[in-house]
Structure formats: structure tokens, C-alpha cells
PDB file of N, CA and C in Angstrom:
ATOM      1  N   UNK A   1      34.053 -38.049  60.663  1.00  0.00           N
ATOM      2  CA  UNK A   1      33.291 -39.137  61.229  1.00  0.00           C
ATOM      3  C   UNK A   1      32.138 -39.460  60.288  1.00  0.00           C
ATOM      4  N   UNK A   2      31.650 -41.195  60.373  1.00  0.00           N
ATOM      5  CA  UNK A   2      30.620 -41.245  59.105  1.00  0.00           C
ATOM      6  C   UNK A   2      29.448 -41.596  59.890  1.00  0.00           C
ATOM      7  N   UNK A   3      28.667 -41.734  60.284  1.00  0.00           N
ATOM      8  CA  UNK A   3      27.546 -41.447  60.609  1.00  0.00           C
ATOM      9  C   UNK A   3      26.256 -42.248  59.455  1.00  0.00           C
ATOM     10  N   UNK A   4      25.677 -43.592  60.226  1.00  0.00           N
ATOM     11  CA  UNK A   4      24.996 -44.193  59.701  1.00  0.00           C
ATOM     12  C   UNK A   4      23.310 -43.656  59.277  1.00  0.00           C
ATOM     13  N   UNK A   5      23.486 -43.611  58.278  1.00  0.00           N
ATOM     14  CA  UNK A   5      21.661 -43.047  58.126  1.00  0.00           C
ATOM     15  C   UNK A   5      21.193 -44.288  57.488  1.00  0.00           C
ATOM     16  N   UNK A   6      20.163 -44.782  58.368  1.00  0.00           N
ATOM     17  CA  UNK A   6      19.075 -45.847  58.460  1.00  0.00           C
ATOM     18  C   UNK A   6      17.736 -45.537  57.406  1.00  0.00           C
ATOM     19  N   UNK A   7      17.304 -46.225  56.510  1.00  0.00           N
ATOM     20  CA  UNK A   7      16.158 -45.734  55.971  1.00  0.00           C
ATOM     21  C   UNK A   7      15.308 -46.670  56.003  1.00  0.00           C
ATOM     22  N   UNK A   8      14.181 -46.612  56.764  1.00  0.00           N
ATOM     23  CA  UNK A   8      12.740 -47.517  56.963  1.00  0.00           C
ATOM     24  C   UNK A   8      12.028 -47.609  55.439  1.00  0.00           C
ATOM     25  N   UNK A   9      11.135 -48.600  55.680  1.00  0.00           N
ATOM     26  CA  UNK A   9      10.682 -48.796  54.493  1.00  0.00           C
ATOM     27  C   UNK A   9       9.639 -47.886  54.668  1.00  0.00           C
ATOM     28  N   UNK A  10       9.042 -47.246  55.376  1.00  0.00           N
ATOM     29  CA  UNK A  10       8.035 -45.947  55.126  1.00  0.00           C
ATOM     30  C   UNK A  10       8.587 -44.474  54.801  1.00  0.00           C
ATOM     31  N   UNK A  11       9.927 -44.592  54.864  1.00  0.00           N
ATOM     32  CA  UNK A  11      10.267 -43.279  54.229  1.00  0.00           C
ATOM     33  C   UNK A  11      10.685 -43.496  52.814  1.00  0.00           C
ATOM     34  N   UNK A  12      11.197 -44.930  52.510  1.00  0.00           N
ATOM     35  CA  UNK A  12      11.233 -44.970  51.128  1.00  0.00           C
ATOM     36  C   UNK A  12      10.169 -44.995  50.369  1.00  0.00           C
ATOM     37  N   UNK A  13       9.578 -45.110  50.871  1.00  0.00           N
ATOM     38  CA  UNK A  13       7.664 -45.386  50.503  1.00  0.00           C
ATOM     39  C   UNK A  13       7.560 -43.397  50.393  1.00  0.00           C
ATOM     40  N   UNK A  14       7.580 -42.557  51.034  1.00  0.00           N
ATOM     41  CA  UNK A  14       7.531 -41.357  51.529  1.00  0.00           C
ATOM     42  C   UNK A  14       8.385 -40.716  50.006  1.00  0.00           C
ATOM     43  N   UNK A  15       9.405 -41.108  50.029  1.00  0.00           N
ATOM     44  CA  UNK A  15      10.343 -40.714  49.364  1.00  0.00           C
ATOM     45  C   UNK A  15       9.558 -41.262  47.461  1.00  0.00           C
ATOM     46  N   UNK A  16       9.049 -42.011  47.744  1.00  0.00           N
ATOM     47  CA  UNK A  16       8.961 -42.633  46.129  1.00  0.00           C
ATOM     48  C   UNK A  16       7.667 -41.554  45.918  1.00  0.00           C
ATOM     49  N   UNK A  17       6.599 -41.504  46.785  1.00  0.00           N
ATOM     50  CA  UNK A  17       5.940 -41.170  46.214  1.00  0.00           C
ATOM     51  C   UNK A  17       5.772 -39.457  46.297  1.00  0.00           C
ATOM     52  N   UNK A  18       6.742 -39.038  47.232  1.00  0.00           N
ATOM     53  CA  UNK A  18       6.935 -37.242  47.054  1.00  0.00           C
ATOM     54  C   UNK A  18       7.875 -36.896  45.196  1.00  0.00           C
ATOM     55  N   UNK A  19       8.541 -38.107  45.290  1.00  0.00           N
ATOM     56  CA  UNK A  19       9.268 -38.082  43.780  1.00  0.00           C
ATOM     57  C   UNK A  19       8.279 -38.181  42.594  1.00  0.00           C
ATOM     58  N   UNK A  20       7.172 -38.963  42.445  1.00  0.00           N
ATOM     59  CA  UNK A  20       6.323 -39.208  42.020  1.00  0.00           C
ATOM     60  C   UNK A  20       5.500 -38.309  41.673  1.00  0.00           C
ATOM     61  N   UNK A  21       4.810 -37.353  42.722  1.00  0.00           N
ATOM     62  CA  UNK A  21       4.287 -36.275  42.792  1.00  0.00           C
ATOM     63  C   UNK A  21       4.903 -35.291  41.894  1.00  0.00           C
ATOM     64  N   UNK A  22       6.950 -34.998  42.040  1.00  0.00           N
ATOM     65  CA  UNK A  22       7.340 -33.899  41.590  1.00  0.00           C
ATOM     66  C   UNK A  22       7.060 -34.276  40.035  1.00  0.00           C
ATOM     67  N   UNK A  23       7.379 -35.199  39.549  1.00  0.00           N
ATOM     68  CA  UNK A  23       7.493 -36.058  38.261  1.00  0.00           C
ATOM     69  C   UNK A  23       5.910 -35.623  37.915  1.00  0.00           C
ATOM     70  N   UNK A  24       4.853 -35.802  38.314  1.00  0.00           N
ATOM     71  CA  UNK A  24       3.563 -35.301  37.327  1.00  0.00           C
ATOM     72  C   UNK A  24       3.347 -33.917  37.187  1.00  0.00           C
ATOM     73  N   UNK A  25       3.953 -32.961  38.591  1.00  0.00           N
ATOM     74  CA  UNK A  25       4.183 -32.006  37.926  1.00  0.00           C
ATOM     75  C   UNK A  25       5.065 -31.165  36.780  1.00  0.00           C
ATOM     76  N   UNK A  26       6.358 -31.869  36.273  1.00  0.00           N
ATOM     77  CA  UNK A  26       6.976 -31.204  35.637  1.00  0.00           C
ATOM     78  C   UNK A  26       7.846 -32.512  35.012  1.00  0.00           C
ATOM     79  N   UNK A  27       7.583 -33.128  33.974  1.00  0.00           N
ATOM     80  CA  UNK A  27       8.601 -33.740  33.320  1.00  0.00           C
ATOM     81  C   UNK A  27      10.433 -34.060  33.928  1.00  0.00           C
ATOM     82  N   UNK A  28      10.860 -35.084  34.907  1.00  0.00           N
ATOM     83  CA  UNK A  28      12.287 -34.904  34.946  1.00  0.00           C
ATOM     84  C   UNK A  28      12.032 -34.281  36.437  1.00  0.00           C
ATOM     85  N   UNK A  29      11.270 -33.664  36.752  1.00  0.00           N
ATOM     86  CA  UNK A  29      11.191 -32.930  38.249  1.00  0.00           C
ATOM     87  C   UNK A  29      11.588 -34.106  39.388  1.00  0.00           C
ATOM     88  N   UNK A  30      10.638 -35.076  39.065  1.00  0.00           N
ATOM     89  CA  UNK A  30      10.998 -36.317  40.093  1.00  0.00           C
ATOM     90  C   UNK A  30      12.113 -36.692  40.374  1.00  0.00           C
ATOM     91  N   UNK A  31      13.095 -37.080  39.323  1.00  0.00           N
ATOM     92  CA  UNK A  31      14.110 -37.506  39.391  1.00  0.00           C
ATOM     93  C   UNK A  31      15.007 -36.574  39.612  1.00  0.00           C
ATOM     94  N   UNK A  32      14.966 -35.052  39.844  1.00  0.00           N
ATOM     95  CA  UNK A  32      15.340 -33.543  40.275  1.00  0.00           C
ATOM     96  C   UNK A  32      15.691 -34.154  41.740  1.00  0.00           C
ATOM     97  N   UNK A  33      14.478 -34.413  41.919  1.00  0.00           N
ATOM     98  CA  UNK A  33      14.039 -34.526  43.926  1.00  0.00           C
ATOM     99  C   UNK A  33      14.678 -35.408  44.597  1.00  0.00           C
ATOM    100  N   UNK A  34      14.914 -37.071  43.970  1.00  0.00           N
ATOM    101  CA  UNK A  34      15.314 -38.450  43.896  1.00  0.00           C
ATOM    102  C   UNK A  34      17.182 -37.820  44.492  1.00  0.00           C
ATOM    103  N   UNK A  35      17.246 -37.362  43.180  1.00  0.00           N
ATOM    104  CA  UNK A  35      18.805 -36.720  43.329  1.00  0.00           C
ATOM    105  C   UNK A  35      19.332 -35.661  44.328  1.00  0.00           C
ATOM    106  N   UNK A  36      18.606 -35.116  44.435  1.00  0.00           N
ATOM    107  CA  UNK A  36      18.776 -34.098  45.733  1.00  0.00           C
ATOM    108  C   UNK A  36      18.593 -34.727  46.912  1.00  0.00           C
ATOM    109  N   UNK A  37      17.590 -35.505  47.109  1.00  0.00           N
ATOM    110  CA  UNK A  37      17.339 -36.342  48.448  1.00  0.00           C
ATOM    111  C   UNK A  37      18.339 -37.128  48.773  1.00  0.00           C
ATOM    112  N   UNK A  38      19.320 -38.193  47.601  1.00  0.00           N
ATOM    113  CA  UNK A  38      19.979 -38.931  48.027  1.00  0.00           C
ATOM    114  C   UNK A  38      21.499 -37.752  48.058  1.00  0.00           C
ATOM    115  N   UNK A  39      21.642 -36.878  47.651  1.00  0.00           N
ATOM    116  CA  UNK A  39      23.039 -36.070  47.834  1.00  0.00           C
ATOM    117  C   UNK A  39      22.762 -35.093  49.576  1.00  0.00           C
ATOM    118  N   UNK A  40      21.145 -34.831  49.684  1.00  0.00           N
ATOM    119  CA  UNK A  40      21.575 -34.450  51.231  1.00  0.00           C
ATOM    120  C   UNK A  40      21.711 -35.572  52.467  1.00  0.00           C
ATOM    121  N   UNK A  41      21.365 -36.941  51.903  1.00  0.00           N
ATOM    122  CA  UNK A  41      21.432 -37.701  52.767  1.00  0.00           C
ATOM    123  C   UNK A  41      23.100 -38.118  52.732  1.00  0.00           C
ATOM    124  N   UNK A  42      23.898 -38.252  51.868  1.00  0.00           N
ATOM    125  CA  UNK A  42      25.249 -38.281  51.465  1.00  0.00           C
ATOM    126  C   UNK A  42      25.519 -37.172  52.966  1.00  0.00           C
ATOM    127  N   UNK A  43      25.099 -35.889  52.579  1.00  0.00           N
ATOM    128  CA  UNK A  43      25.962 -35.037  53.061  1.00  0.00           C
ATOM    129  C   UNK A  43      26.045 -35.137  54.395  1.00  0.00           C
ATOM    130  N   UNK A  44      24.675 -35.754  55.086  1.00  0.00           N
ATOM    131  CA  UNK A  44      23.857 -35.958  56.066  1.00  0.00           C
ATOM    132  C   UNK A  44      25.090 -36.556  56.907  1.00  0.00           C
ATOM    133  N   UNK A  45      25.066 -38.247  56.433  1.00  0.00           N
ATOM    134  CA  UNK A  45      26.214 -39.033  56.475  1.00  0.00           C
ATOM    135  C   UNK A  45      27.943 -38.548  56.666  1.00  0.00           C
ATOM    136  N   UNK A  46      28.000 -37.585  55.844  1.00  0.00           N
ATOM    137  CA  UNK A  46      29.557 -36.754  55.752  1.00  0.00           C
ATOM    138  C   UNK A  46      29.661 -36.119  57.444  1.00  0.00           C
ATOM    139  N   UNK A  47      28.665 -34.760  57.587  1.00  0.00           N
ATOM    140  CA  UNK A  47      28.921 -34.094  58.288  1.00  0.00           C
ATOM    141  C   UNK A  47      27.346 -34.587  59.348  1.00  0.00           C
ATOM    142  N   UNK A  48      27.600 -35.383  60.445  1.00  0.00           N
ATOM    143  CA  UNK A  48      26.763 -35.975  61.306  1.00  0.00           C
ATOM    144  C   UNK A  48      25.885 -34.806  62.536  1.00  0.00           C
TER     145      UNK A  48
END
């Protein structure tokens, strides 16, 4: 079953700037986080 995940514009807001954060700490970290966030929301979606 697929299972719709909705994203408000305050979690993308949430989301940009927790990525943001990882990114000044560590070169590439951000986009670490970016990628992980959108593969558990995938999975999120998979298994409801």
C-alpha cells in the first residue's frame, strides 16, 4: 500500500534549514541529511 506523505511549506522550511545547519558544520554533511530525509520519507511512503 502507498501512503501519501504531504509536506507543508514549514517543514520544508524546517528541513532546508536543519540541512543548512548540517552543511556549516561539516562540508557535504547537509546534503548527507537532504538525502537521508528524502530516502526515510520514500520508505515512510513504502511501508505506511
Amino acid at each position: 500500500m502507498k501512503c501519501a506523505v504531504r509536506k507543508t511549506s514549514s517543514a520544508e522550511l524546517d528541513a532546508a534549514e536543519a540541512a543548512f545547519w548540517h552543511e556549516e558544520q561539516q562540508p557535504g554533511l547537509g546534503l548527507r541529511f537532504a538525502d537521508e530525509l528524502d530516502r526515510a520519507l520514500a520508505y515512510i511512503r513504502s511501508k505506511p
